[in-house]
N, C-alpha and C. Protein backbone atom coordinates (compact mmCIF):
# COMPACT_ATOMS: atom_id res chain seq x y z
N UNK A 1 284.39 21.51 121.93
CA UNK A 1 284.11 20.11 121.87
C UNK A 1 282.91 19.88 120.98
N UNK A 2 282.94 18.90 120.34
CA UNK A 2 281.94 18.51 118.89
C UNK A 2 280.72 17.82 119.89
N UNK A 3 279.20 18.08 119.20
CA UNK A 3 278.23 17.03 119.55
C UNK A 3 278.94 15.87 119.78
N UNK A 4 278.16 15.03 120.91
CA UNK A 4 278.05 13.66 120.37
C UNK A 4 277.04 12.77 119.33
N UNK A 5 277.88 11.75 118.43
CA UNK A 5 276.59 11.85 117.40
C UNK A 5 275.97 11.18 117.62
N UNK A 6 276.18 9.87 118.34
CA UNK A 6 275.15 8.61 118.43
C UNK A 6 274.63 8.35 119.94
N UNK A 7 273.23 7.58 120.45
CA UNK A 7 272.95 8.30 121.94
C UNK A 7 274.12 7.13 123.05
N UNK A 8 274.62 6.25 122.49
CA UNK A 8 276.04 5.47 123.63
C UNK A 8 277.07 6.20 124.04
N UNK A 9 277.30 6.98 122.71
CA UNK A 9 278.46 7.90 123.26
C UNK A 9 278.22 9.32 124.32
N UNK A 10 276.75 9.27 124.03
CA UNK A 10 275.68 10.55 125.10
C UNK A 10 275.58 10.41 126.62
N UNK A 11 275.25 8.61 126.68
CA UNK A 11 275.57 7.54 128.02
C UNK A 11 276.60 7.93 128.31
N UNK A 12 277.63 7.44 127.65
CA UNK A 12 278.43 6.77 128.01
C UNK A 12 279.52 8.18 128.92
N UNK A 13 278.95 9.55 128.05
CA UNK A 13 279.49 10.64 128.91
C UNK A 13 279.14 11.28 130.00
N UNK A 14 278.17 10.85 130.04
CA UNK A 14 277.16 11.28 131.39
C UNK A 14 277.30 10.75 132.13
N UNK A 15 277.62 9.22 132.39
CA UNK A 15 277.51 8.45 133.23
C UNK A 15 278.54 7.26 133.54
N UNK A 16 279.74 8.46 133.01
CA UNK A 16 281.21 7.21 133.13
C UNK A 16 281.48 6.92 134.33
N UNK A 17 281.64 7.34 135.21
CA UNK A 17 281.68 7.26 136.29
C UNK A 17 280.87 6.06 136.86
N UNK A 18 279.62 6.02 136.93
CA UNK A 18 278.49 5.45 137.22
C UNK A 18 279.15 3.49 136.94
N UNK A 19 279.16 3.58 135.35
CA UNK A 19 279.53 2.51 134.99
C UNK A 19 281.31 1.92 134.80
N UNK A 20 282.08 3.13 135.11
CA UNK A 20 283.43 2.27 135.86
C UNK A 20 283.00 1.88 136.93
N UNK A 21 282.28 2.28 137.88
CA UNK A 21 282.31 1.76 139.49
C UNK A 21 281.46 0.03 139.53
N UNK A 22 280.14 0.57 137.76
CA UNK A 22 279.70 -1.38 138.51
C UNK A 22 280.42 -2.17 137.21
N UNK A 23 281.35 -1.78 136.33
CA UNK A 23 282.32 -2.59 135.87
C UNK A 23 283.64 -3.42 136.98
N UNK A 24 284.03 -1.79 137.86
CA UNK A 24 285.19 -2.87 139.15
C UNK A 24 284.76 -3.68 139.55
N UNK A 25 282.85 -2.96 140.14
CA UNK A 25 282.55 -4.05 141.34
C UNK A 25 282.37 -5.82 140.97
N UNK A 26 281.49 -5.48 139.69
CA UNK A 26 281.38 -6.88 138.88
C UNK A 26 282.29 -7.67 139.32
N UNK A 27 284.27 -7.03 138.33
CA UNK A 27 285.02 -7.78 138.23
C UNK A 27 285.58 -7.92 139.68
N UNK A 28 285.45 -7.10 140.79
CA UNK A 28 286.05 -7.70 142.45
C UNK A 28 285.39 -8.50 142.48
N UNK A 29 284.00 -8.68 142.66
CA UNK A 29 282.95 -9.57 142.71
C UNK A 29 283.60 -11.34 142.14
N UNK A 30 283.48 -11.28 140.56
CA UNK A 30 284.28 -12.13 140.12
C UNK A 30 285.22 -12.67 140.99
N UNK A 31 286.05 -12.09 140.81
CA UNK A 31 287.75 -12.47 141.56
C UNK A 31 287.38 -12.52 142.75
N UNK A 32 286.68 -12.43 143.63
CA UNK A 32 286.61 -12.84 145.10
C UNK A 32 285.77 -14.54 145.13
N UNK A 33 284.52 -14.34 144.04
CA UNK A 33 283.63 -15.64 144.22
C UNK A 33 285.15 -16.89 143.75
N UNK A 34 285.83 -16.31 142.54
CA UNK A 34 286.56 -17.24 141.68
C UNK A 34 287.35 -18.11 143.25
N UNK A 35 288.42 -17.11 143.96
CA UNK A 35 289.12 -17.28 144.84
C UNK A 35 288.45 -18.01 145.54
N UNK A 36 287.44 -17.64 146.25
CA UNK A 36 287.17 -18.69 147.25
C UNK A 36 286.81 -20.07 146.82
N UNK A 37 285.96 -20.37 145.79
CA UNK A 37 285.95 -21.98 145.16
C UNK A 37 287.32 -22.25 145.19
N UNK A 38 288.47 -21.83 144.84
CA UNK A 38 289.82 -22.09 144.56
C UNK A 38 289.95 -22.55 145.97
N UNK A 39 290.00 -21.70 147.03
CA UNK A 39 290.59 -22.36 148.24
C UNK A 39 289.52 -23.40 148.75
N UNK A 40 288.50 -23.82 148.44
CA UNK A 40 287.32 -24.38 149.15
C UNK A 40 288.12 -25.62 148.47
N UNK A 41 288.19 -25.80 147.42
CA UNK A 41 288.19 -26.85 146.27
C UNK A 41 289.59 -27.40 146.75
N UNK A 42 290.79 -26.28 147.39
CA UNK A 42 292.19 -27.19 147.68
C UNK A 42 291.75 -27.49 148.97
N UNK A 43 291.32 -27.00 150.28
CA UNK A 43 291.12 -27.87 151.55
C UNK A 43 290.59 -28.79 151.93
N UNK A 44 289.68 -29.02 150.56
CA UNK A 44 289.04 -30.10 150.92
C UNK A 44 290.21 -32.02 150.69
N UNK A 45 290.72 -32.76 151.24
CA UNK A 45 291.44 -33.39 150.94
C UNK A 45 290.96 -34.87 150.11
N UNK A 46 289.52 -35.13 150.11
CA UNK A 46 288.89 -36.10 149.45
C UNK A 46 289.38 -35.46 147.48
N UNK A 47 288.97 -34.77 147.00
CA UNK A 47 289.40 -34.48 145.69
C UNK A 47 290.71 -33.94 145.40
N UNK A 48 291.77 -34.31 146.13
CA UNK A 48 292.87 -33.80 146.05
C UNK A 48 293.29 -34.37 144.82
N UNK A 49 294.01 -33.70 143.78
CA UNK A 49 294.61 -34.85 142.76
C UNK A 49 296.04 -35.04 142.49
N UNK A 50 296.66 -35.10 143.64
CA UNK A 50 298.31 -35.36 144.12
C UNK A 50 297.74 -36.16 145.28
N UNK A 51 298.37 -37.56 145.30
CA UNK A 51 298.22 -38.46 146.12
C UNK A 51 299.49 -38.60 146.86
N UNK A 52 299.52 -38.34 148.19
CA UNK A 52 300.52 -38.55 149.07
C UNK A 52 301.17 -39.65 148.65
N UNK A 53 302.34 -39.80 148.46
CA UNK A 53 303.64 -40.73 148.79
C UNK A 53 304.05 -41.42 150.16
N UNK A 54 303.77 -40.43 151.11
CA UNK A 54 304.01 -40.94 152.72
C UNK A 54 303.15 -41.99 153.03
N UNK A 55 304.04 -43.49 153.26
CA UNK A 55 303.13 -44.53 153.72
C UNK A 55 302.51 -44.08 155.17
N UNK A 56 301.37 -44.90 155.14
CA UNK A 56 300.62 -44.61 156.30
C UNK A 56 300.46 -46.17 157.43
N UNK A 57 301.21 -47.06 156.84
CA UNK A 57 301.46 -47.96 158.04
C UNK A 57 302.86 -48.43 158.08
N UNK A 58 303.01 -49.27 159.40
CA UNK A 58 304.10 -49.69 159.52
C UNK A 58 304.75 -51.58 158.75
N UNK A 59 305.84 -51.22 158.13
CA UNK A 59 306.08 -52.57 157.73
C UNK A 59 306.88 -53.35 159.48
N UNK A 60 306.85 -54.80 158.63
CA UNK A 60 307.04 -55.85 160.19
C UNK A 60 308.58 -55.23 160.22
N UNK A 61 309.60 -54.78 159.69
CA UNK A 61 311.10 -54.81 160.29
C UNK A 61 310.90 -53.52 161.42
N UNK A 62 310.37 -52.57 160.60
CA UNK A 62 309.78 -51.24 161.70
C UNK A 62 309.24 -51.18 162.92
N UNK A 63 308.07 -51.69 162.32
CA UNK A 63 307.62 -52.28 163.99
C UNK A 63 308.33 -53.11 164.77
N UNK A 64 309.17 -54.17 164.94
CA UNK A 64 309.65 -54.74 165.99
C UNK A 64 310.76 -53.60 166.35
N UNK A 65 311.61 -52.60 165.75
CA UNK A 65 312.21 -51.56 166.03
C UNK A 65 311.52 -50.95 166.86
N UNK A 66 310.48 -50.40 166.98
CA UNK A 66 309.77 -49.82 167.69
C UNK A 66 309.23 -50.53 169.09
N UNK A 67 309.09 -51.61 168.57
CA UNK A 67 309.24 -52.52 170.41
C UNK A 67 310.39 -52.82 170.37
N UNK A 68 311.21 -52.88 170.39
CA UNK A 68 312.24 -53.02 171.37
C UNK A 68 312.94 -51.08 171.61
N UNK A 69 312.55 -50.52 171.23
CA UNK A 69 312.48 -49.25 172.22
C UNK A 69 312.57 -49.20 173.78
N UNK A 70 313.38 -48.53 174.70
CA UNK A 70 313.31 -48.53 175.25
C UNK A 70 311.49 -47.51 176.29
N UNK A 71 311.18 -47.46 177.17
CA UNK A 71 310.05 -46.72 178.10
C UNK A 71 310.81 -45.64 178.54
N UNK A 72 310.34 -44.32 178.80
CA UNK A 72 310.50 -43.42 179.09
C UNK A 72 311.12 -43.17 180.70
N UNK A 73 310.31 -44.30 181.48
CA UNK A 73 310.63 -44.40 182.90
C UNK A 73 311.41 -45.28 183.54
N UNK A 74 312.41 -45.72 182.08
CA UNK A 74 313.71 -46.99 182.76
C UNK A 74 314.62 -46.29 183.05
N UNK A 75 315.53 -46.54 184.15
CA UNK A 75 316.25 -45.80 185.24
C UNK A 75 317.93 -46.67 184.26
N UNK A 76 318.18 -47.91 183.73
CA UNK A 76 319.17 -48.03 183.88
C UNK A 76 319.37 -48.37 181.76
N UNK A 77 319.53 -46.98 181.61
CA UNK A 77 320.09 -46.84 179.63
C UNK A 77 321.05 -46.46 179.32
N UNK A 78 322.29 -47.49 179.12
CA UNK A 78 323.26 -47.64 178.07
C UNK A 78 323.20 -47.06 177.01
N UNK A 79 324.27 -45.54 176.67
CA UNK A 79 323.97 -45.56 175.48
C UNK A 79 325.41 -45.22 175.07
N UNK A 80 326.06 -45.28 173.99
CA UNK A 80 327.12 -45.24 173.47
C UNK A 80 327.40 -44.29 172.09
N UNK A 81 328.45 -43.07 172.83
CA UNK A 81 328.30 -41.89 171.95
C UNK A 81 329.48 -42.52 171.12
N UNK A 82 329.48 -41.73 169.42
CA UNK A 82 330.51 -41.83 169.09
C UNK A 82 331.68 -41.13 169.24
N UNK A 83 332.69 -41.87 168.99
CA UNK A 83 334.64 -41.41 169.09
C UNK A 83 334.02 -39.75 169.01
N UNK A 84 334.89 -38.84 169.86
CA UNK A 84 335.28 -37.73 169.31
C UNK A 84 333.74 -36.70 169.65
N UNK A 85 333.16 -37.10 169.97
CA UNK A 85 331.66 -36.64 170.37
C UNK A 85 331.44 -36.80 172.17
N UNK A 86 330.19 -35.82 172.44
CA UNK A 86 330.37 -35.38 174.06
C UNK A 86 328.71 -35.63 173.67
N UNK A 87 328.42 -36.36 175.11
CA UNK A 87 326.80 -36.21 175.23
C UNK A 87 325.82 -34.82 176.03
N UNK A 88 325.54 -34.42 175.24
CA UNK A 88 325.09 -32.93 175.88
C UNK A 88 324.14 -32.62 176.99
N UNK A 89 323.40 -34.00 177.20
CA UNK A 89 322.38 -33.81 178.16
C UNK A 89 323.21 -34.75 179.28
N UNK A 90 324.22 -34.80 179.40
CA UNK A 90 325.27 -35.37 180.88
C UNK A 90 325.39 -34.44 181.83
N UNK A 91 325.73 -34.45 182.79
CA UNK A 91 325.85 -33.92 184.06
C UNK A 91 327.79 -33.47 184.04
């Protein structure tokens, strides 16, 4: 094996090792700080920049649907299956 001629390439043989290990760590380092801003930055829902579609109130035809609902604890409900269909929660 020939000298080395210049003193980086003298480093750089002595101590490869040394400097692959704080080249990974750097770049894990990197890629872990990067990642977490990434997920910090999507949970937060104030800077979201896709704005939900799903309305969040009720229009007036909806709501009166919803009152005239029947209560959970009325004893006497009519209900009418269609042709050709069996109600599964019957006796």
């Amino acid at each position: 094996m020939s000298k080395p001629i210049n003193p980086a390439e003298s480093f750089l043989i002595r101590y490869n090792f040394v400097v692959l290990v704080v080249i990974s760590a750097a770049t894990l380092s990197v890629a872990i700080y990067l990642a977490s801003m990434t997920f910090l930055a999507s949970s937060d829902p104030s800077n979201a920049e896709i704005k939900s579609t799903v309305p969040s109130t009720f229009d007036k035809t909806t709501r009166e649907k919803i009152n005239t609902l029947h209560e959970s604890n009325d004893q006497n409900i009519s209900t009418q299956t269609p042709e050709g269909r069996i109600d599964p929660f019957s006796e």
